[in-house]
Protein backbone atom coordinates (compact mmCIF):
# COMPACT_ATOMS: atom_id res chain seq x y z
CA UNK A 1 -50.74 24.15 -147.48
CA UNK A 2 -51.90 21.96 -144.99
CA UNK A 3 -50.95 18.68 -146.42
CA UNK A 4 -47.64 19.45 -146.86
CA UNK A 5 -46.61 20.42 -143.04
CA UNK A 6 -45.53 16.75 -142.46
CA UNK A 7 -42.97 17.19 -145.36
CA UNK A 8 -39.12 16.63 -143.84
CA UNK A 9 -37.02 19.65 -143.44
CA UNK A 10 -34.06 19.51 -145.86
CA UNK A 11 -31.57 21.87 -145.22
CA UNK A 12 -29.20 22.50 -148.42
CA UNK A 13 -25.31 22.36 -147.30
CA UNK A 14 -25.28 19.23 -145.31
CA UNK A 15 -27.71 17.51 -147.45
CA UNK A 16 -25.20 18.68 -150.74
CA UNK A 17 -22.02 16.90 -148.99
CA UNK A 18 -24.10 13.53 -148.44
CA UNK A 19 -24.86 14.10 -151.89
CA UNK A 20 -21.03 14.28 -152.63
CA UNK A 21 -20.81 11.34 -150.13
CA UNK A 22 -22.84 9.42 -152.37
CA UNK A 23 -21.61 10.24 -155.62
CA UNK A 24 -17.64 9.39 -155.02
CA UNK A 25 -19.09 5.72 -153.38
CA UNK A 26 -21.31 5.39 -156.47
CA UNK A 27 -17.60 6.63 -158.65
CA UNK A 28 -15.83 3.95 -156.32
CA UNK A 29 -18.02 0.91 -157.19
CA UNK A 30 -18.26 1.84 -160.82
CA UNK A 31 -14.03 1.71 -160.74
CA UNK A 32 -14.05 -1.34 -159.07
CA UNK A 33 -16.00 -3.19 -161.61
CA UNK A 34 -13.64 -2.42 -163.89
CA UNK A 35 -10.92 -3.74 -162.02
CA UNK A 36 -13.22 -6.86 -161.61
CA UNK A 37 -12.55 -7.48 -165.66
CA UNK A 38 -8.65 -7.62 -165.21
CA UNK A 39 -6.74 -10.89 -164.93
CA UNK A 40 -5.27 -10.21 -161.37
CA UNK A 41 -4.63 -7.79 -158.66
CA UNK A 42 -1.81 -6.42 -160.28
CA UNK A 43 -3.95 -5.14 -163.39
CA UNK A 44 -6.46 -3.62 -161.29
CA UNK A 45 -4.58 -1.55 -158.97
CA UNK A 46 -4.89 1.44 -160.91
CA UNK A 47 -8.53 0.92 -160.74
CA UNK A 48 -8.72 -0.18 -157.12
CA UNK A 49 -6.19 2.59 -155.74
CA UNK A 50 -8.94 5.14 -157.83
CA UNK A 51 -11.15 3.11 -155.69
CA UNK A 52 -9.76 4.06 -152.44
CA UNK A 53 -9.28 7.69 -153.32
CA UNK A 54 -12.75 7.78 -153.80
CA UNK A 55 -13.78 6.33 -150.27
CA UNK A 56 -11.30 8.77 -148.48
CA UNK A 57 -13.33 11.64 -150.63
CA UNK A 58 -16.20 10.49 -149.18
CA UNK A 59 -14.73 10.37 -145.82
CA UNK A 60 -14.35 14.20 -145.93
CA UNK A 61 -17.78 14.61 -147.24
CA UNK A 62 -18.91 12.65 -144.33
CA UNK A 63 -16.95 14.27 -141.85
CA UNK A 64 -18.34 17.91 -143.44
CA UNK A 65 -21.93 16.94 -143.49
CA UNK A 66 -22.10 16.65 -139.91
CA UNK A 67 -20.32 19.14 -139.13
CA UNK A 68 -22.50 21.88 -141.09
CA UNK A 69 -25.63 20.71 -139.85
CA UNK A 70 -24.51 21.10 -135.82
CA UNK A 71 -22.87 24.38 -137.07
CA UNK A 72 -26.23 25.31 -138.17
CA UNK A 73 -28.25 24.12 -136.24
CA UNK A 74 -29.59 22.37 -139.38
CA UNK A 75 -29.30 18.81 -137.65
CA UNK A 76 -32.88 16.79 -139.18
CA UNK A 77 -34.32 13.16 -139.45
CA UNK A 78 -33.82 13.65 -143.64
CA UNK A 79 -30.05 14.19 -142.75
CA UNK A 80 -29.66 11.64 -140.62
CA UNK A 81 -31.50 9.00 -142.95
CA UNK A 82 -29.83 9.90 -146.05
CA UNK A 83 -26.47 10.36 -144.15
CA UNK A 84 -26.93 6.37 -143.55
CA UNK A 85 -28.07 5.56 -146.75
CA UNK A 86 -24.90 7.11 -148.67
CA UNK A 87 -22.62 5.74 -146.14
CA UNK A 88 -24.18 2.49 -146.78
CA UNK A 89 -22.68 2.67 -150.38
CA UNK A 90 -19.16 4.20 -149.76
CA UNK A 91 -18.68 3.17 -146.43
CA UNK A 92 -20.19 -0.58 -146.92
CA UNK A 93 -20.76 -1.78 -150.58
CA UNK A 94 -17.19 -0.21 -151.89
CA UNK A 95 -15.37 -1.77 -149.39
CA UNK A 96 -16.82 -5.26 -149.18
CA UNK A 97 -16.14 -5.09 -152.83
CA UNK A 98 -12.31 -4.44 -151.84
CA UNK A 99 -12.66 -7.32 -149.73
CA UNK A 100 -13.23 -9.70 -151.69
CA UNK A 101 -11.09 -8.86 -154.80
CA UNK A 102 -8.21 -6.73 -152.80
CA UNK A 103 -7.91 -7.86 -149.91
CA UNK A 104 -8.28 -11.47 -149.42
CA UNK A 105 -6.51 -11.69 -153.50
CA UNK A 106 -4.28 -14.08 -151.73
CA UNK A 107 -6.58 -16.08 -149.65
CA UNK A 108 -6.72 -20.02 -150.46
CA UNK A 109 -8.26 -22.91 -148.89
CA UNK A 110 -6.31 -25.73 -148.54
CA UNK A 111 -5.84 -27.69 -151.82
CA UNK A 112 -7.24 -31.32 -149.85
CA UNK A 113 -10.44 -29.08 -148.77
CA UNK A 114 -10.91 -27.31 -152.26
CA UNK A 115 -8.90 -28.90 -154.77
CA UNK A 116 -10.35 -26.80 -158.14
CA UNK A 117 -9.66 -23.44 -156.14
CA UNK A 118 -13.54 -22.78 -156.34
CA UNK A 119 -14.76 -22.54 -153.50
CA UNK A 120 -12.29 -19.85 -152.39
CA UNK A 121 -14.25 -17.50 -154.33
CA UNK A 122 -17.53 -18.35 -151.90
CA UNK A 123 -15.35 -18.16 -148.99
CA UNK A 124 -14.35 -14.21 -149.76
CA UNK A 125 -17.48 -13.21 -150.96
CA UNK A 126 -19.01 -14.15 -147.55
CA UNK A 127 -16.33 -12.65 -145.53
CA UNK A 128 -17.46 -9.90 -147.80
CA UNK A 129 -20.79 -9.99 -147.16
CA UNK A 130 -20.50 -10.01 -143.35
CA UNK A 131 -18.40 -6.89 -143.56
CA UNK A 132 -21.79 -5.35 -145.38
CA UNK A 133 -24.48 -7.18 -142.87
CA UNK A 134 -22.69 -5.60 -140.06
CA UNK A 135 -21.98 -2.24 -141.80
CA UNK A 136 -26.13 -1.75 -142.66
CA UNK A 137 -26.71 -2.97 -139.07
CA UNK A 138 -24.59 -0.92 -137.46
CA UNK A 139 -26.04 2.28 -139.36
CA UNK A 140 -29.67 1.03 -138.21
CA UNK A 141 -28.48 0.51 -134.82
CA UNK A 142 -27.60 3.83 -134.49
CA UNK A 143 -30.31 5.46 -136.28
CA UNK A 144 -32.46 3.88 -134.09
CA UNK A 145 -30.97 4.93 -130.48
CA UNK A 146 -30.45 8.53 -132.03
CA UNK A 147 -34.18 8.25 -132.62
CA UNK A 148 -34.71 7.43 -128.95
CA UNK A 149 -32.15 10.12 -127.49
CA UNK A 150 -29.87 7.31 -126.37
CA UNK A 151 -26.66 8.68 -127.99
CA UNK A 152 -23.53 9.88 -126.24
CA UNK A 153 -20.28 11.45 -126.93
CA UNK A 154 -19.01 8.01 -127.80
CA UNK A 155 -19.88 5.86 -130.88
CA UNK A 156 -21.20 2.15 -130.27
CA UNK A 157 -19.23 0.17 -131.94
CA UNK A 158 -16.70 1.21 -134.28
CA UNK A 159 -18.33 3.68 -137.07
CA UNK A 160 -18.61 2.27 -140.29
CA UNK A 161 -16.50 5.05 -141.86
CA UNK A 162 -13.36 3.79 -139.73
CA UNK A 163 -13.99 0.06 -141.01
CA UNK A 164 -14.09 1.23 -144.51
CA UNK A 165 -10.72 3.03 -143.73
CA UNK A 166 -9.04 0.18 -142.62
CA UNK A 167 -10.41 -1.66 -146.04
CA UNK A 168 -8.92 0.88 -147.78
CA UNK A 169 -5.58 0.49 -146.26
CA UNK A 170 -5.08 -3.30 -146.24
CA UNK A 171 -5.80 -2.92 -150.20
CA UNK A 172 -3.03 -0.72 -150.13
CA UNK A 173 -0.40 -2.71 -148.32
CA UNK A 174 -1.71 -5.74 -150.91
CA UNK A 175 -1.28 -3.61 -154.17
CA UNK A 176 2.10 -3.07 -152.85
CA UNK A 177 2.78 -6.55 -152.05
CA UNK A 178 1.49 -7.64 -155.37
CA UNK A 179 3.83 -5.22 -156.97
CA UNK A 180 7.20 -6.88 -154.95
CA UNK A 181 5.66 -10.22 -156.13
CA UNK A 182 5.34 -10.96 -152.65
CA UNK A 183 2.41 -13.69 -151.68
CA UNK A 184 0.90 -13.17 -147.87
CA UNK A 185 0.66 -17.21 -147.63
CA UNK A 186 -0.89 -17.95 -143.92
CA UNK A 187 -0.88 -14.29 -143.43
CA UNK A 188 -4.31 -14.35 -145.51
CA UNK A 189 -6.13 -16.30 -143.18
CA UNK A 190 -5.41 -13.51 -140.61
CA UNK A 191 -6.77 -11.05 -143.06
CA UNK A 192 -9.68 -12.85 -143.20
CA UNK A 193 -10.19 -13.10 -139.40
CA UNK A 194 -9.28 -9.27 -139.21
CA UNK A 195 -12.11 -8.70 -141.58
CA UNK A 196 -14.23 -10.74 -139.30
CA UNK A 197 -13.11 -9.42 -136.20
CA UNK A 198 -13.89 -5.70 -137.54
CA UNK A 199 -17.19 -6.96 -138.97
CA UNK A 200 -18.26 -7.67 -135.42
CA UNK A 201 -16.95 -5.02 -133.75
CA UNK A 202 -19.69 -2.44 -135.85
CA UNK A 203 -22.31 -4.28 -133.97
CA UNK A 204 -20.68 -4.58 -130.98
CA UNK A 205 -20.73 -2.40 -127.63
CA UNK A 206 -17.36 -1.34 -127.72
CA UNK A 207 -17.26 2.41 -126.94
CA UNK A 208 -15.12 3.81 -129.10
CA UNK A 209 -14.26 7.90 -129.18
CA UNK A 210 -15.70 10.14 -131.26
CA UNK A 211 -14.31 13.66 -132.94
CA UNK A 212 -17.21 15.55 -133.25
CA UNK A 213 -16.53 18.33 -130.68
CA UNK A 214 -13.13 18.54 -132.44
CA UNK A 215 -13.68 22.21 -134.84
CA UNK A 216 -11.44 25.10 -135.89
CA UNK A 217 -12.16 26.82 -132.39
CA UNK A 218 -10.65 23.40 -130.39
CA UNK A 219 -7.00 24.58 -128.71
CA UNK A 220 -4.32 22.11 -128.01
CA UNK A 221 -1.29 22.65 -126.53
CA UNK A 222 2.60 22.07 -128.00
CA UNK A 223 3.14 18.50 -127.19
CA UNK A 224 -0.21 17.88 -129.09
CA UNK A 225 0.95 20.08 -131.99
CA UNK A 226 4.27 18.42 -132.22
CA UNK A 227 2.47 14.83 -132.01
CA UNK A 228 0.46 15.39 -135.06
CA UNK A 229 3.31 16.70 -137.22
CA UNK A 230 5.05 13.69 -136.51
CA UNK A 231 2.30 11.48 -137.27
CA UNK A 232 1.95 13.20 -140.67
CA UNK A 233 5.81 12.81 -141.23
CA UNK A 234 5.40 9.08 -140.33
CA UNK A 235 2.10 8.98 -142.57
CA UNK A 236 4.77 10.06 -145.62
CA UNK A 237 7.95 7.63 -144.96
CA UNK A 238 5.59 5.02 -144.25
CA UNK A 239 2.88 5.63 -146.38
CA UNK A 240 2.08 1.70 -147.56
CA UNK A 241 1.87 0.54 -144.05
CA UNK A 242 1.09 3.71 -141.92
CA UNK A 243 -2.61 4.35 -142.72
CA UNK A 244 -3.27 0.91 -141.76
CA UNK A 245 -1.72 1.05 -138.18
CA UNK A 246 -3.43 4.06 -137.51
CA UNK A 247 -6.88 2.32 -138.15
CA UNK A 248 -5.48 -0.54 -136.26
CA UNK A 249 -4.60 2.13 -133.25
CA UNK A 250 -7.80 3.53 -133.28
CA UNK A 251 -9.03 -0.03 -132.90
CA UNK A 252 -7.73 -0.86 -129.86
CA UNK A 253 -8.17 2.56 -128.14
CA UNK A 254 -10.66 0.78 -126.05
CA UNK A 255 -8.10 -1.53 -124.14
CA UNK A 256 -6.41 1.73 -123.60
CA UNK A 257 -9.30 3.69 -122.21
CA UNK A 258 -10.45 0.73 -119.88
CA UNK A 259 -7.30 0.34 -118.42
CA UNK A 260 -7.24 4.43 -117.74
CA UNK A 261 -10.79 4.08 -116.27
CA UNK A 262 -9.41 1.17 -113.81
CA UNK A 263 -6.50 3.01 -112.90
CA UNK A 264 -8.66 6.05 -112.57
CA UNK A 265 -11.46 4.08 -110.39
């Protein structure tokens, strides 16, 4: 019995949602390889917009495993590891994916720089590939300071899980172009850099807020009540461009908070 006291304590609930976390990023990659055989973006948005379903499952699983475990008291090192390793796949690999064939569909180089169109391709699948670098960084990042006890009520840089969010919703607002047979032009290149610019903000030291003591005990008061049902009226009308400027709010809460904390000070 000895030799097996060192084995890691796996509790069943949480572990069975990163398990569900994992499958629906595994379902997500799977659909969009088949939109990878298509012609264009048009073709594929079925499978791309399964895609994204998929990554908002996984979302929820994510947002459930944690939750049962402090619940339970069943928080573990096994938890935390695997919790990384699935979000790695839905929250990382699905979405640079996205990137690449979704999201930067419209990006071109300049015809005098790449005349064949070729090295476009490259170009995306780097941008791509930074979005993953940062994503697997960030997760060991914080799976090292949790390690350490140096973890607050505020996440590091922006959780992976938000980034792959945003993915999600700039795919969106391109299907939708694509269906209007509208072309983003210049607008790609800032695509690009906003790809970029949330790549580097996982690794960064931005503080940004984190949900975790919000549960089914948290009260809230009218104004807060009547905020949310707008939002979720607004998420309807709006629903191609909404999700996205809701990521893109949560992005910038810092600039907000800082300027509270001066004002404060």
């Amino acid at each position: 019995m000895a030799e097996h006291d060192d084995e890691p304590k796996i509790y069943l609930l949480p572990n069975l949602m990163t398990a569900g976390n994992l499958l629906c990023g595994f379902l997500a990659i799977l659909t969009i390889f088949k939109g990878m055989q298509t012609e264009g973006l048009l073709e594929a948005k079925d499978y791309y917009q399964q895609a994204m379903l998929y990554i908002f499952i996984s979302c929820l699983f994510d947002l459930l495993d944690g939750r049962l475990a402090r619940l339970g008291g069943q928080e573990s090192p096994f938890g935390q590891e695997f919790d990384s390793l699935a979000d790695m796949v839905s929250f990382g690999l699905a979405p640079a994916m996205l990137v690449s064939r979704a999201v930067l569909a419209d990006f071109e180089l300049p015809k005098s720089f790449d005349p064949e169109g070729a090295r476009e391709i490259g170009v995306t699948w780097a941008i791509a590939f930074v979005y993953l670098l940062c994503g697997g960084i960030r997760l060991a990042r914080f799976n090292c300071l949790a390690r350490v006890g140096h973890t607050s009520g505020d996440f590091r840089g922006i959780p992976i899980p938000m980034a792959a969010g945003f993915v999600a919703s700039l795919t969106f607002i391109m299907i939708s172009f694509a269906e209007n047979e509208r072309s983003l032009g210049w607008l790609s290149y800032l695509l690009a850099a906003m790809i970029l610019g949330i790549s580097l903000l996982m690794v960064s030291n931005v503080r940004y807020p984190s949900f975790k003591k919000i549960d089914f005990r948290t009260k809230a008061n009218v104004w807060t009540l009547l905020g949310l049902a707008v939002l979720l009226g607004f998420l309807f009308i709006f629903r191609v461009y909404a999700p996205a400027l809701i990521f893109l709010a949560y992005l910038v809460t810092p600039l907000f908070r800082r300027k509270q904390q001066k004002v404060a000070s």
